[in-house]
N, C-alpha and C. Protein backbone atom coordinates (compact mmCIF):
# COMPACT_ATOMS: atom_id res chain seq x y z
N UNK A 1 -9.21 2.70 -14.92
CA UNK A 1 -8.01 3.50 -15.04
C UNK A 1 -7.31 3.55 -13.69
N UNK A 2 -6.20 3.32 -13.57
CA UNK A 2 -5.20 3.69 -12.54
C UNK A 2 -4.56 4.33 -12.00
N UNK A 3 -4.17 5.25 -12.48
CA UNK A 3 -3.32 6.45 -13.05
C UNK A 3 -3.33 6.58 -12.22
N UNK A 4 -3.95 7.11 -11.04
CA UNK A 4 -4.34 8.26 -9.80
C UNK A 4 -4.69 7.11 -8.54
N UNK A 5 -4.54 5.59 -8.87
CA UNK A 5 -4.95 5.10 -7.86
C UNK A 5 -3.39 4.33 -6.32
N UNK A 6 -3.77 4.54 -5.30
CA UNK A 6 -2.30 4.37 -4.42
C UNK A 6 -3.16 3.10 -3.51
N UNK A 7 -2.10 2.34 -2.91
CA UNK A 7 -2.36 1.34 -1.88
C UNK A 7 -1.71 2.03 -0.65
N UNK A 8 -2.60 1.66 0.17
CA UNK A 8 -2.36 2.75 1.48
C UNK A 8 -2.19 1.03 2.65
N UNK A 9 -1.07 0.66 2.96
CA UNK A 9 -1.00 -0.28 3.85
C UNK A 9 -0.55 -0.18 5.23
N UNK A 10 -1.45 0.42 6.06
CA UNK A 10 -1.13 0.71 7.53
C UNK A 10 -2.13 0.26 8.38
N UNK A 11 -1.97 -0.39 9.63
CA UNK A 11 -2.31 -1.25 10.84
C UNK A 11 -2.82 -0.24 11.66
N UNK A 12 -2.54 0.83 11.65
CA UNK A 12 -3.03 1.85 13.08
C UNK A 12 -3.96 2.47 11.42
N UNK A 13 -5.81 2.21 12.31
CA UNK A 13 -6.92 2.90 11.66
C UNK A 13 -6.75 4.32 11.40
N UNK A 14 -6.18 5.17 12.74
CA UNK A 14 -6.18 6.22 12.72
C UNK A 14 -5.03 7.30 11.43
N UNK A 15 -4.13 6.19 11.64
CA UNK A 15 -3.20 6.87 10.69
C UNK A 15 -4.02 6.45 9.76
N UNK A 16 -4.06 5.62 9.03
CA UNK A 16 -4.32 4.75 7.28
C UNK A 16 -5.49 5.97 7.26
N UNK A 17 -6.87 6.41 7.73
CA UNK A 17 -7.95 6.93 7.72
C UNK A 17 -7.21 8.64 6.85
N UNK A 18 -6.38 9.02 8.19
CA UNK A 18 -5.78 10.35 7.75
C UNK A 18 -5.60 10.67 6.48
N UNK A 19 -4.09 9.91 6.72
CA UNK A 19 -3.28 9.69 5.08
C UNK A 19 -3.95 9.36 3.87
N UNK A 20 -5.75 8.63 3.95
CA UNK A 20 -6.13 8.31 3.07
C UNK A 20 -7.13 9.39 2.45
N UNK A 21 -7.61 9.69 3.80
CA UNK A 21 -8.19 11.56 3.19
C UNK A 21 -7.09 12.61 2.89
N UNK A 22 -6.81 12.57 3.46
CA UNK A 22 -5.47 13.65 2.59
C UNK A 22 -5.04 13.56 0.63
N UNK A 23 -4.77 12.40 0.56
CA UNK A 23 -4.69 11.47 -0.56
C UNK A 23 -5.79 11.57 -1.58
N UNK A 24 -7.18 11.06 -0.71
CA UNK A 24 -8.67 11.39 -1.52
C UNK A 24 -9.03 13.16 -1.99
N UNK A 25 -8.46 13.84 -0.90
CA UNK A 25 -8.53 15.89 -1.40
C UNK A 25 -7.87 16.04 -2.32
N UNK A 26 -6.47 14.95 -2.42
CA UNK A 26 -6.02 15.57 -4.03
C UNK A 26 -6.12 14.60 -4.49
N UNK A 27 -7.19 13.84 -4.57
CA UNK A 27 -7.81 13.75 -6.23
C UNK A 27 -7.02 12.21 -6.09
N UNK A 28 -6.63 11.76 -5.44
CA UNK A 28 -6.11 10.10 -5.71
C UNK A 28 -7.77 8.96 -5.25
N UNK A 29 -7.39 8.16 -5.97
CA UNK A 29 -8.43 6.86 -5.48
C UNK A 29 -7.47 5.73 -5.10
N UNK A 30 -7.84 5.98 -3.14
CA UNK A 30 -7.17 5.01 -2.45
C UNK A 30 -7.76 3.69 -2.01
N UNK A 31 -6.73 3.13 -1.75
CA UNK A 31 -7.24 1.41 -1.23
C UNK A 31 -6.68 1.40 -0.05
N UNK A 32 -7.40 0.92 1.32
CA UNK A 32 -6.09 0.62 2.30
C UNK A 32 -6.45 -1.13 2.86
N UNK A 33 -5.02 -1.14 2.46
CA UNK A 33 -4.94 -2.66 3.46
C UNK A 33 -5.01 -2.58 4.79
N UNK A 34 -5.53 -3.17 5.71
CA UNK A 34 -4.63 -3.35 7.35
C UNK A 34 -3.69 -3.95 8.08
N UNK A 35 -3.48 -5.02 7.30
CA UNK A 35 -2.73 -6.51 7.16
C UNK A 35 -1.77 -6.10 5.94
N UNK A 36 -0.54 -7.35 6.43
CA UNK A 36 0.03 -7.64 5.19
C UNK A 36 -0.69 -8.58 4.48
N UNK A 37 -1.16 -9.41 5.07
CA UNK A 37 -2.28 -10.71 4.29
C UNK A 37 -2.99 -9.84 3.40
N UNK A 38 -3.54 -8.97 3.86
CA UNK A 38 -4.34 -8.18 2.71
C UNK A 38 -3.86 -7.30 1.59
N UNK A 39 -2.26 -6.45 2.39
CA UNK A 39 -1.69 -6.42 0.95
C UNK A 39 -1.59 -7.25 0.28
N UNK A 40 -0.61 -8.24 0.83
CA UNK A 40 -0.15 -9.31 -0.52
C UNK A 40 -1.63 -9.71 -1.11
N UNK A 41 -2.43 -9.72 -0.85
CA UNK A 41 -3.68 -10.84 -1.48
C UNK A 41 -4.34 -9.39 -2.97
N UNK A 42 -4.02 -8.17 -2.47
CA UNK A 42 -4.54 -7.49 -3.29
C UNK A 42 -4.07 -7.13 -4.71
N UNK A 43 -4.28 -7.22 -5.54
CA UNK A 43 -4.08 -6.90 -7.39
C UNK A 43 -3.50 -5.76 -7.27
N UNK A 44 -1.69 -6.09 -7.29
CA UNK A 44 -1.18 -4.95 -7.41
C UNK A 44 -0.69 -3.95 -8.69
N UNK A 45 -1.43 -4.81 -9.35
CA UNK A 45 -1.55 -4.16 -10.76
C UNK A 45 -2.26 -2.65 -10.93
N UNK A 46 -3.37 -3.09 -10.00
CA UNK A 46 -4.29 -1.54 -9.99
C UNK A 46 -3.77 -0.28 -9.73
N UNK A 47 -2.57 -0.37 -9.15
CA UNK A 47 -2.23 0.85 -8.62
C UNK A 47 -0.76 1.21 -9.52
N UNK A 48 -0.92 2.52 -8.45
CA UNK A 48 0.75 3.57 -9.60
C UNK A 48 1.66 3.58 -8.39
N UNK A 49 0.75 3.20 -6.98
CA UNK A 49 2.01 3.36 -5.35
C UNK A 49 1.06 2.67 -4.79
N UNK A 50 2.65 2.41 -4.14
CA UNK A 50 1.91 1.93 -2.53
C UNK A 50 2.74 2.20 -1.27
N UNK A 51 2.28 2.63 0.00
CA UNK A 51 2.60 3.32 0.75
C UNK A 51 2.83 1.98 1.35
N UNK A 52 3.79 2.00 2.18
CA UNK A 52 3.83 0.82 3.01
C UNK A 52 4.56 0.85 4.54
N UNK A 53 3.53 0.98 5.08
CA UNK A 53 4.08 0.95 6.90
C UNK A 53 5.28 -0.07 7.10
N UNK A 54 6.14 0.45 7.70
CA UNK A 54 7.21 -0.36 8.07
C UNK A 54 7.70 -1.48 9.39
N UNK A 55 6.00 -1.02 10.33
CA UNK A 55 6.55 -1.56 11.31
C UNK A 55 5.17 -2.52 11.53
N UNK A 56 4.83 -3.32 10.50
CA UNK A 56 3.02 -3.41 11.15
C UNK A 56 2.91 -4.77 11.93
N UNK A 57 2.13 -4.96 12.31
CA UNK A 57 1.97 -6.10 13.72
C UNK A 57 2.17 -7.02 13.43
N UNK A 58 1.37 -7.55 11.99
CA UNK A 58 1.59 -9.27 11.42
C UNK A 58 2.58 -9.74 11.20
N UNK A 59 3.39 -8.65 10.05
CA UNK A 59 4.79 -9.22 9.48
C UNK A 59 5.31 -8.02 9.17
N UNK A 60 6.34 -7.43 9.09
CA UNK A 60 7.15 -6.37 8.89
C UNK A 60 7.04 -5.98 7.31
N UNK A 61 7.09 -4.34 7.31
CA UNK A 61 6.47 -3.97 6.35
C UNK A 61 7.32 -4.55 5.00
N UNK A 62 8.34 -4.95 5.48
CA UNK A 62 9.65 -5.41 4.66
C UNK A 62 9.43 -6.69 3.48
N UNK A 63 8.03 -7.45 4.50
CA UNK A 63 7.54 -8.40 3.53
C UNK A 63 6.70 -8.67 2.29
N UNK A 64 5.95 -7.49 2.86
CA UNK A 64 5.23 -6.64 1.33
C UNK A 64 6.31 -6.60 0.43
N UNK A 65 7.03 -5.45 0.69
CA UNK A 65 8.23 -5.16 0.28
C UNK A 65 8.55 -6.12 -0.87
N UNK A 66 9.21 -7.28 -0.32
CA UNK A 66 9.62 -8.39 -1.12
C UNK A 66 9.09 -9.01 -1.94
N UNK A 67 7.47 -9.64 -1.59
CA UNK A 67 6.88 -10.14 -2.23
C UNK A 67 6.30 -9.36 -3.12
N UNK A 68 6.01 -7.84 -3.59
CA UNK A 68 6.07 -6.93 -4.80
C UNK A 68 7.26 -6.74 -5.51
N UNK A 69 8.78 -6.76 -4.85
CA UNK A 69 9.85 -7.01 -5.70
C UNK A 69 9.77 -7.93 -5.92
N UNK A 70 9.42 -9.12 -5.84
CA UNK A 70 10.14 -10.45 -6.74
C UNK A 70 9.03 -11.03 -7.30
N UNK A 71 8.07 -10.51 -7.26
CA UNK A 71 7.00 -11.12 -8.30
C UNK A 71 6.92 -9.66 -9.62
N UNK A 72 7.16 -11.16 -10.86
CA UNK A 72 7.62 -10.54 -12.29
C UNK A 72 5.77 -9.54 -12.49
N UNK A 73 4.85 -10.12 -11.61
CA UNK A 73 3.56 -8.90 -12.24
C UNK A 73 3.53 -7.53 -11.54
N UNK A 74 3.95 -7.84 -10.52
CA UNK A 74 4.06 -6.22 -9.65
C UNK A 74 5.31 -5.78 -9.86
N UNK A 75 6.86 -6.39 -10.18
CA UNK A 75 7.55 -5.80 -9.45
C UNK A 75 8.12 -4.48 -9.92
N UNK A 76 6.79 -3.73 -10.81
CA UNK A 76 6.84 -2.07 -11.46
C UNK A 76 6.83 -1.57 -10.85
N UNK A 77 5.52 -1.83 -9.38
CA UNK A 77 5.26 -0.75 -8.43
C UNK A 77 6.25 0.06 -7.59
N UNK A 78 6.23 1.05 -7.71
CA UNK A 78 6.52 2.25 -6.38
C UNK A 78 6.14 1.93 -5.37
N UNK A 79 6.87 1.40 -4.62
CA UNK A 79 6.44 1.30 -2.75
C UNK A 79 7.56 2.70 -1.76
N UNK A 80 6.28 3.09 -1.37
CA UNK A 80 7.36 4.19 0.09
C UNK A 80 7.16 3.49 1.21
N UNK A 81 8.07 3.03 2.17
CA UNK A 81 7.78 2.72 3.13
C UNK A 81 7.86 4.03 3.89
N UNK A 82 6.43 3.80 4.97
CA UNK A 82 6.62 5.06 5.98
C UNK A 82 6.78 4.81 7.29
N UNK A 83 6.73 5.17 8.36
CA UNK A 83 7.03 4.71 9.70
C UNK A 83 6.61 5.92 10.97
């Protein structure tokens, strides 16, 4: 089930860690990428969001971004970019 599950994609440990306990107290089941390689590579089917850092080291959060809009299996998901 999915319902409750978010992709947490942020490069700084310290933030992604936070945001992901915060997330886990109410009751969500999170995933975090560190990479965009690892977003894009992950089944974005599983989830209902995805949080997406805007500024991350590999490739700009912008590219996630895209490659969940223009692919016809994800491009349902809710992405927030945060910064």
């Amino acid at each position: 089930m999915n319902q409750r599950r978010i992709l947490v994609v942020e490069d700084d440990l310290k933030i992604a860690d936070r945001l992901s306990s915060v997330l886990r107290n109410a009751g969500y089941d999170v995933h975090n990428a560190y990479t965009c390689g690892d977003a894009v590579a992950t089944e974005h089917s599983r989830y209902k969001l995805a949080l997406v850092d805007g500024g991350m080291r590999d490739r700009s959060g912008r590219t996630i971004y895209d490659f969940i809009s223009q692919s016809a299996s994800f491009s349902k998901l809710p992405i927030v970019t945060i910064n």
